[in-house]
Each structure stands twice: as structure tokens, then as C-alpha cells.
C-alpha atoms as a PDB file:
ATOM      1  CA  UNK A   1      82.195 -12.369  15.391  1.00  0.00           C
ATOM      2  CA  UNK A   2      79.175 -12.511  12.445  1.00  0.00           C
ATOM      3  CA  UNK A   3      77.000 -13.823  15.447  1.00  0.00           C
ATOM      4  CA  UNK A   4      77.498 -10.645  17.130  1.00  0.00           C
ATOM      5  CA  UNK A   5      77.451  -8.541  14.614  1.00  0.00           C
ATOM      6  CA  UNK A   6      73.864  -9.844  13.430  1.00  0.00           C
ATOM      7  CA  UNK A   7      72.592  -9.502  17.213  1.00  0.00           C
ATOM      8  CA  UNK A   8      73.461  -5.941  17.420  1.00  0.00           C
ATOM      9  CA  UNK A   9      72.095  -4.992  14.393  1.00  0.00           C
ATOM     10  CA  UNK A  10      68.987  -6.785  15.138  1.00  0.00           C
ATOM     11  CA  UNK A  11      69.004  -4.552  18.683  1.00  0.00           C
ATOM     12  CA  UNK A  12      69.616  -1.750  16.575  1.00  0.00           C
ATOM     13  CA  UNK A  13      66.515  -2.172  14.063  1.00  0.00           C
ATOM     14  CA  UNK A  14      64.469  -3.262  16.803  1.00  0.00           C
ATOM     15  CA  UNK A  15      65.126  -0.665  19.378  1.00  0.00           C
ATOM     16  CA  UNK A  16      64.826   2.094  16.183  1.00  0.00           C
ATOM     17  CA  UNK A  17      60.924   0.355  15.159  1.00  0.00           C
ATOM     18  CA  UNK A  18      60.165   1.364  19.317  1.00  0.00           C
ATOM     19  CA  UNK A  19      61.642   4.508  18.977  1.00  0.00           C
ATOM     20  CA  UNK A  20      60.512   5.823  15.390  1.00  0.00           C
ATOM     21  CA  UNK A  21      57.568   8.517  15.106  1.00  0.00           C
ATOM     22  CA  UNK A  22      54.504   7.656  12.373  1.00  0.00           C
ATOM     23  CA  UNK A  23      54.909   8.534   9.149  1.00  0.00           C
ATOM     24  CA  UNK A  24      51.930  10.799   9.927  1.00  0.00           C
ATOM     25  CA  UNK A  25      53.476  12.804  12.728  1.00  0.00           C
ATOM     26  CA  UNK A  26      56.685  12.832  10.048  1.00  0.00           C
ATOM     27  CA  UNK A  27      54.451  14.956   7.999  1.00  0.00           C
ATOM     28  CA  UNK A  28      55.175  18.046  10.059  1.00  0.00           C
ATOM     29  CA  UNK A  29      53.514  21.009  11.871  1.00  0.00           C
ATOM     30  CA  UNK A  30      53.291  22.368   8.948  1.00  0.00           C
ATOM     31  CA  UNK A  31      51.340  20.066   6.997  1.00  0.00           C
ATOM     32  CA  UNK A  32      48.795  21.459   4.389  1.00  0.00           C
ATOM     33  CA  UNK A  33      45.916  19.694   3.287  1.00  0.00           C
ATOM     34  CA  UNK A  34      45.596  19.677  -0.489  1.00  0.00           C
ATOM     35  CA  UNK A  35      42.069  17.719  -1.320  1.00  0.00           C
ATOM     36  CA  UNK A  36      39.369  15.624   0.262  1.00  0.00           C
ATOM     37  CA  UNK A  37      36.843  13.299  -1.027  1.00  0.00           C
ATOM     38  CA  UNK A  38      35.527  10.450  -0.083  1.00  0.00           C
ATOM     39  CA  UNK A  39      33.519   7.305  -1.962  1.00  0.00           C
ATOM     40  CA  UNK A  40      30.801   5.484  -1.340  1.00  0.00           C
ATOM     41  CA  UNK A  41      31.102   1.946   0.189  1.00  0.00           C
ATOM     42  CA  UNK A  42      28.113  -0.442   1.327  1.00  0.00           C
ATOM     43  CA  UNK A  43      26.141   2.362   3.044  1.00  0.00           C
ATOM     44  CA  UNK A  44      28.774   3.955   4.712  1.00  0.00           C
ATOM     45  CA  UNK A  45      31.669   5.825   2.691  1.00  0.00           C
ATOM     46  CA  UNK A  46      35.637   5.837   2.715  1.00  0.00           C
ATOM     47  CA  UNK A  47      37.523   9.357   2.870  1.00  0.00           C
ATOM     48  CA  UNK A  48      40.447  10.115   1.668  1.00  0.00           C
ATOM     49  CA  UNK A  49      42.899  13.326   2.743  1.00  0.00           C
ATOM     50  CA  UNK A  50      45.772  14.297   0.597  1.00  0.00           C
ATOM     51  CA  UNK A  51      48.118  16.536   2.651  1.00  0.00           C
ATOM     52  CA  UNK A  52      51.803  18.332   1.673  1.00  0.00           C
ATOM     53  CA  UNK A  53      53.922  17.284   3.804  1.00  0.00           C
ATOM     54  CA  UNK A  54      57.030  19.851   3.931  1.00  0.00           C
ATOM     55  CA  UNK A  55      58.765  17.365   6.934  1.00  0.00           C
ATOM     56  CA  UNK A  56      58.912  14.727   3.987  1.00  0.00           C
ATOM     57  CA  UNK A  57      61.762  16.261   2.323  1.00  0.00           C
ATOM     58  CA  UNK A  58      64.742  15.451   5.716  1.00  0.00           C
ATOM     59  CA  UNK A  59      63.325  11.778   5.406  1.00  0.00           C
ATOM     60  CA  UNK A  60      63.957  11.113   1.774  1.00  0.00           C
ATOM     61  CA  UNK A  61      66.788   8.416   0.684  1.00  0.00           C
ATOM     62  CA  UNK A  62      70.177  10.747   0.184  1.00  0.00           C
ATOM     63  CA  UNK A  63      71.902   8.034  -1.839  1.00  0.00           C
ATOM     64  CA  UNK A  64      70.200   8.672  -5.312  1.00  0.00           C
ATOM     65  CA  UNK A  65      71.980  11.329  -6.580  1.00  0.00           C
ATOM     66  CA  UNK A  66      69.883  15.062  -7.328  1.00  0.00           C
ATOM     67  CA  UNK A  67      71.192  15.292 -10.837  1.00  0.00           C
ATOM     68  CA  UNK A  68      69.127  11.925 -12.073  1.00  0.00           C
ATOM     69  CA  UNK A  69      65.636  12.205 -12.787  1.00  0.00           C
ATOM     70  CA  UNK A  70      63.924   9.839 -11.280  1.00  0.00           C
ATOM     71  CA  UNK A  71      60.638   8.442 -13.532  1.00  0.00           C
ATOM     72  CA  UNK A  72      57.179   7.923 -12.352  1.00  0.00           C
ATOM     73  CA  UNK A  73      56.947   4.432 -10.287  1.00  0.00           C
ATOM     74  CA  UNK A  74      53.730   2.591 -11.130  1.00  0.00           C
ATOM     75  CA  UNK A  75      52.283   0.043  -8.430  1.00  0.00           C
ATOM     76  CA  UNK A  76      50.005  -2.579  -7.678  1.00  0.00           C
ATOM     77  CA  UNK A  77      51.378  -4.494  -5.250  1.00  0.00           C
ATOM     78  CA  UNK A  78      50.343  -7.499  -3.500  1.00  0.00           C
ATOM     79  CA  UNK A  79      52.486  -8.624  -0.370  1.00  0.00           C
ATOM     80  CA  UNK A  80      55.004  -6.485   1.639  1.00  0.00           C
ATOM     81  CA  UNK A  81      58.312  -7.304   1.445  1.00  0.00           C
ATOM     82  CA  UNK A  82      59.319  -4.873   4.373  1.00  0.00           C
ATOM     83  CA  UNK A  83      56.940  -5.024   7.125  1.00  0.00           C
ATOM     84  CA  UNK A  84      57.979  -2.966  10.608  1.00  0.00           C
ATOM     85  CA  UNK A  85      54.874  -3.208  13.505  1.00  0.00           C
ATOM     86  CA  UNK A  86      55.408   0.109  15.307  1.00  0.00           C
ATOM     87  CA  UNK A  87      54.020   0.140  18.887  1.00  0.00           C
ATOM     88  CA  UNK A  88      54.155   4.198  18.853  1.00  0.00           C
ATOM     89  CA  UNK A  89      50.860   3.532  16.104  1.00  0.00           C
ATOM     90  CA  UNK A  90      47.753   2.727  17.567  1.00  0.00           C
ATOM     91  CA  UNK A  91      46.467  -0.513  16.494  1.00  0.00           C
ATOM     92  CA  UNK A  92      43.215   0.193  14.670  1.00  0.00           C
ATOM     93  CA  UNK A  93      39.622  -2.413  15.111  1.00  0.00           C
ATOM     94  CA  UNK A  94      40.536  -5.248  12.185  1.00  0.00           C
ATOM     95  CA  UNK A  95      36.619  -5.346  11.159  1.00  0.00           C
ATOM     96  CA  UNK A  96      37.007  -1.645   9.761  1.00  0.00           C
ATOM     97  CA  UNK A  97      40.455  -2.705   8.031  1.00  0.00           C
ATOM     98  CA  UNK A  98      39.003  -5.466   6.633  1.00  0.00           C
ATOM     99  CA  UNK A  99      36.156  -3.406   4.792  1.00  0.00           C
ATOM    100  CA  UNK A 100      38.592  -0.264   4.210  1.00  0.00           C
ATOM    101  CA  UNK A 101      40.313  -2.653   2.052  1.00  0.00           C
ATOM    102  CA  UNK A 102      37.408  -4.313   0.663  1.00  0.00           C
ATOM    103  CA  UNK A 103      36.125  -0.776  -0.133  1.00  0.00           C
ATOM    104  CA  UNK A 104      39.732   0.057  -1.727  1.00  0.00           C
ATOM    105  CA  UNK A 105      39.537  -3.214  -3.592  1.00  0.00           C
ATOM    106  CA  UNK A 106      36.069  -2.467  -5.384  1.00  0.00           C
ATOM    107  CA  UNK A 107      37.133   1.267  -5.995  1.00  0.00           C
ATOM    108  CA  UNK A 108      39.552  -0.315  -8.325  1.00  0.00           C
ATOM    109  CA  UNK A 109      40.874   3.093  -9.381  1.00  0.00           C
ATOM    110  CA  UNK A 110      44.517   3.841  -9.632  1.00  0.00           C
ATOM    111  CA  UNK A 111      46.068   7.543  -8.066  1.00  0.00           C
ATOM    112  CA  UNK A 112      49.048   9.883  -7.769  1.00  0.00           C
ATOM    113  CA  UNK A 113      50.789  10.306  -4.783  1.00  0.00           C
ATOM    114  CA  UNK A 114      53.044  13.569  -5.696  1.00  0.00           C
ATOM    115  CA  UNK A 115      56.519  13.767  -4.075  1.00  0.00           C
ATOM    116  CA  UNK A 116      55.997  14.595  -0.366  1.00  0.00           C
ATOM    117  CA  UNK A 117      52.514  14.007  -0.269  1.00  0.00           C
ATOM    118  CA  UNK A 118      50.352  11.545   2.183  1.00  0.00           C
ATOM    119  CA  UNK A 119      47.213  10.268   1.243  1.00  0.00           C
ATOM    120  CA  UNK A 120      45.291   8.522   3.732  1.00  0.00           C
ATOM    121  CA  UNK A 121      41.968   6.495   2.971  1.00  0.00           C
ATOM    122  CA  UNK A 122      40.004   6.057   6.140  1.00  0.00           C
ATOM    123  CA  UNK A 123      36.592   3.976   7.254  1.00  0.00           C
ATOM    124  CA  UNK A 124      35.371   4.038  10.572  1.00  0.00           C
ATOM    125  CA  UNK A 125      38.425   4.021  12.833  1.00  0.00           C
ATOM    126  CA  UNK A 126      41.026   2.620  10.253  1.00  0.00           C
ATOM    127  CA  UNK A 127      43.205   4.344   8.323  1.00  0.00           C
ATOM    128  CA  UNK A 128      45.686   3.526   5.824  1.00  0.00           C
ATOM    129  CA  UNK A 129      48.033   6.216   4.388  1.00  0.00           C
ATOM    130  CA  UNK A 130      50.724   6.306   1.599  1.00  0.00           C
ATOM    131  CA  UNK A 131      53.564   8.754   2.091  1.00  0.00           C
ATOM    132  CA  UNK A 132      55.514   9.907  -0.875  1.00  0.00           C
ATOM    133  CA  UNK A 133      58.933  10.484   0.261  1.00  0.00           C
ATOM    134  CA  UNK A 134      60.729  10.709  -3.132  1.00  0.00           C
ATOM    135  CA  UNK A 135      61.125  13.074  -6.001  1.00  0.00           C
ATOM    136  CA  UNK A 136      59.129  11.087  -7.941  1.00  0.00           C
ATOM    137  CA  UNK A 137      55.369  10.709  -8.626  1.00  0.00           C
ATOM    138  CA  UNK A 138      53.974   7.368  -7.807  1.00  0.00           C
ATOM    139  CA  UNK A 139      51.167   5.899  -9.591  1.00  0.00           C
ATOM    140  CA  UNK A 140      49.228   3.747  -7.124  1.00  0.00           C
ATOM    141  CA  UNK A 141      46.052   1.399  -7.304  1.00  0.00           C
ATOM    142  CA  UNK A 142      43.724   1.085  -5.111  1.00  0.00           C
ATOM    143  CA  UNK A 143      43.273  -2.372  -4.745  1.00  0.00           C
ATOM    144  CA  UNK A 144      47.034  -2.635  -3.985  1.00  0.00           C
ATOM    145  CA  UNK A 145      46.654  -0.017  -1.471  1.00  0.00           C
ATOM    146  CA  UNK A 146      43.817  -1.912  -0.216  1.00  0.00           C
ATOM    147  CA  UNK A 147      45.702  -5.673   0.095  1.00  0.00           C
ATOM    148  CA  UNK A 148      48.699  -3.967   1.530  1.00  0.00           C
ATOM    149  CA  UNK A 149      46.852  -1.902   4.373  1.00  0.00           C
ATOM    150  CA  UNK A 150      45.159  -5.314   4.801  1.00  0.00           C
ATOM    151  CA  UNK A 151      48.244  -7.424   5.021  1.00  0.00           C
ATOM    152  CA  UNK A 152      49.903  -5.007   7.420  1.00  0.00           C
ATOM    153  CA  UNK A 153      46.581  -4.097   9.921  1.00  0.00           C
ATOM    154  CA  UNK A 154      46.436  -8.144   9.840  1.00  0.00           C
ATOM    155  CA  UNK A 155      49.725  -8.938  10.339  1.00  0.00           C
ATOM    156  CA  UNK A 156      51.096  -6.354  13.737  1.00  0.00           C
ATOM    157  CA  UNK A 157      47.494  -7.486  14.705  1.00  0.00           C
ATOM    158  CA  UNK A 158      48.528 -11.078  15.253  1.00  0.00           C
ATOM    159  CA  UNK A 159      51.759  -9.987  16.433  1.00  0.00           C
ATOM    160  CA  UNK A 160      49.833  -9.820  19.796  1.00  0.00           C
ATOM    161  CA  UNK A 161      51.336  -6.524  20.543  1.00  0.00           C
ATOM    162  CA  UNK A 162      48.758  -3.473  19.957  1.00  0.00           C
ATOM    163  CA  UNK A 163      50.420  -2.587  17.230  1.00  0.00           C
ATOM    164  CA  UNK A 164      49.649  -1.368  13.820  1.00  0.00           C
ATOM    165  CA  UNK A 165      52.742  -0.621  11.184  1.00  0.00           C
ATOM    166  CA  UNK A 166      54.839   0.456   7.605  1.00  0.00           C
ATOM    167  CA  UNK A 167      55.382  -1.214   4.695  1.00  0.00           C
ATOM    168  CA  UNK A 168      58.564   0.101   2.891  1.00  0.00           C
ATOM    169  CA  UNK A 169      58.770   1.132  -0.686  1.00  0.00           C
ATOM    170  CA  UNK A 170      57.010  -2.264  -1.112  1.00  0.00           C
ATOM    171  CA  UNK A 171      58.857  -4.510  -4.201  1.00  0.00           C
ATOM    172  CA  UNK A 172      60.248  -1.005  -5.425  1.00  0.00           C
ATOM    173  CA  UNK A 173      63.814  -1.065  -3.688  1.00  0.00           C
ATOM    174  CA  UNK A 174      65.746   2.613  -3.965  1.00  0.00           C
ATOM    175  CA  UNK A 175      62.555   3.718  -4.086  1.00  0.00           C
ATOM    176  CA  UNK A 176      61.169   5.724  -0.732  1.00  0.00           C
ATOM    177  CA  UNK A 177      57.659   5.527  -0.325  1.00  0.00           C
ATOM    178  CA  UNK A 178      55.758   3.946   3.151  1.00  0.00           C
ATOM    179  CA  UNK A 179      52.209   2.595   3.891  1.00  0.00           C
ATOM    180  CA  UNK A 180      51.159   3.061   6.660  1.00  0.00           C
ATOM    181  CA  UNK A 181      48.056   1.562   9.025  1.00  0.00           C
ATOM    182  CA  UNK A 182      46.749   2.385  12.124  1.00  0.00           C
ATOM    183  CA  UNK A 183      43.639   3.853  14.282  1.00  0.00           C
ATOM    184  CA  UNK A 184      42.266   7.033  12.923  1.00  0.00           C
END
């Protein structure tokens, strides 16, 4: 009975990973863009786009309860601990990952991602974005940004199917936050 238990929840997670929109397109119609900038790299330069994100606020986790304030989460992480390659994302060229996150790395900066916010740094036709889906602010650096977009570009890459991905609320469980990669 476990065995079959396991195998349909694996169907389950797998057929929701075919099924599941972006985090992008999550954003909503009614998305507003709150800043852009962008940084020089080499002699080319990474952007970044903040946006508001009103759809943000159906996603978020419903099992921490309203009345506790949550802190500010500070990150720098390193690996993914919850990796999902989506096909619905375009898989994005691995060259302009690779120096997106090299760019990210160098930048060494750290920056808030407000509560139902996306921020997405792009180079060439790579983009990696960090949607805030909790009540919280999170503090995030960008070389972590950088090694994450990195690890998850590289890894639905050699997945072998066209895929690009999430990262969930990486070593921050309860926590709802994604990372997203794919072709801008």
C-alpha cells in the first residue's frame, strides 16, 4: 500500500510541474512595473525589472497564520534544495546564463524583494527572476541569485528536455519565495 501511495503522489507532482503556469505569467494582467535599471557587465549590461505583482497574493502559503508577523528573511544561498524543470518555461541559451550569473556574482550587491514583488535580472536572452510570494521582505544577494539561476538554467538543461525551471523558497522552508529561469 506505501508503494502505491508514493507512485501516485509522484504522478501527482509530476503531472502538476507539466501543468503549472510560470511564476511570471502568475504575476497577473495586472502587473505594474515599479523600477528598472540595469548594470554594467563586460561590455554588455544586465537589466533588472521590479514589477507588483497583485496575482501574488492567491499563491501565497495559507498555513502561517495572518496574526504573526513574519520578519525579514535574509539570503545567500548556494544550492537548491527544491528544484522543479517546468516544460511550460522556455529553456533559455546556457552561454547567456552562464555570464548572467557571472555578472550577478561580480555585482556582489545584496536587494529587497518586497512582498509580491518579481525582480528579474536579464542578459541577452536569459532571465532569472525572484518572486516574493510572502508577507515578508526578503533580503537577497546577488551572487546567490546568481549561483542559483545558474544551478537551475544548468540543471533542466541537462535534463535533456527544453526545459528551464523554480527553485522553492530555497533552504528557507515555510517560507514562499521562487526563482525562476528561463528565455527572456
Amino acid at each position: 500500500m506505501p508503494l502505491i501511495a508514493t507512485f501516485l503522489c509522484s504522478v501527482l507532482l509530476f503531472s502538476t510541474a507539466f501543468a503549472r503556469p510560470s511564476t511570471r505569467d502568475r504575476c497577473g494582467p495586472n502587473a505594474q512595473v515599479i523600477s528598472e535599471k540595469s548594470a554594467p557587465y563586460g561590455n554588455k549590461e544586465i537589466k533588472f525589472v521590479t514589477r507588483f505583482c497583485p496575482g501574488f497574493a492567491t499563491l501565497r502559503n495559507t498555513t502561517t497564520q495572518p496574526a504573526v508577523r513574519k520578519r525579514q528573511v535574509s539570503l545567500c544561498p548556494s544550492a537548491c534544495t527544491s528544484l522543479i524543470c517546468v516544460p511550460s518555461i522556455a529553456q533559455p541559451p546556457l552561454e547567456d546564463c552562464v555570464n548572467l550569473a557571472e555578472g550577478l556574482i561580480e555585482l556582489n550587491e545584496t536587494f529587497a524583494v518586497s512582498p509580491e514583488t518579481a525582480t528579474e535580472a536579464s542578459f541577452g536572452q536569459c532571465f532569472f527572476e525572484v518572486s516574493n510570494l510572502d508577507t515578508a521582505t526578503l533580503n537577497l544577494c546577488s551572487s546567490g541569485f546568481g549561483l542559483l539561476g545558474f544551478d537551475l538554467a544548468d540543471s533542466c538543461s541537462t535534463a535533456g528536455d527544453g526545459t528551464a525551471g523554480d527553485c522553492v523558497s530555497p533552504q528557507v522552508p515555510g517560507d514562499n519565495f521562487v526563482i525562476e529561469t528561463g528565455a527572456a
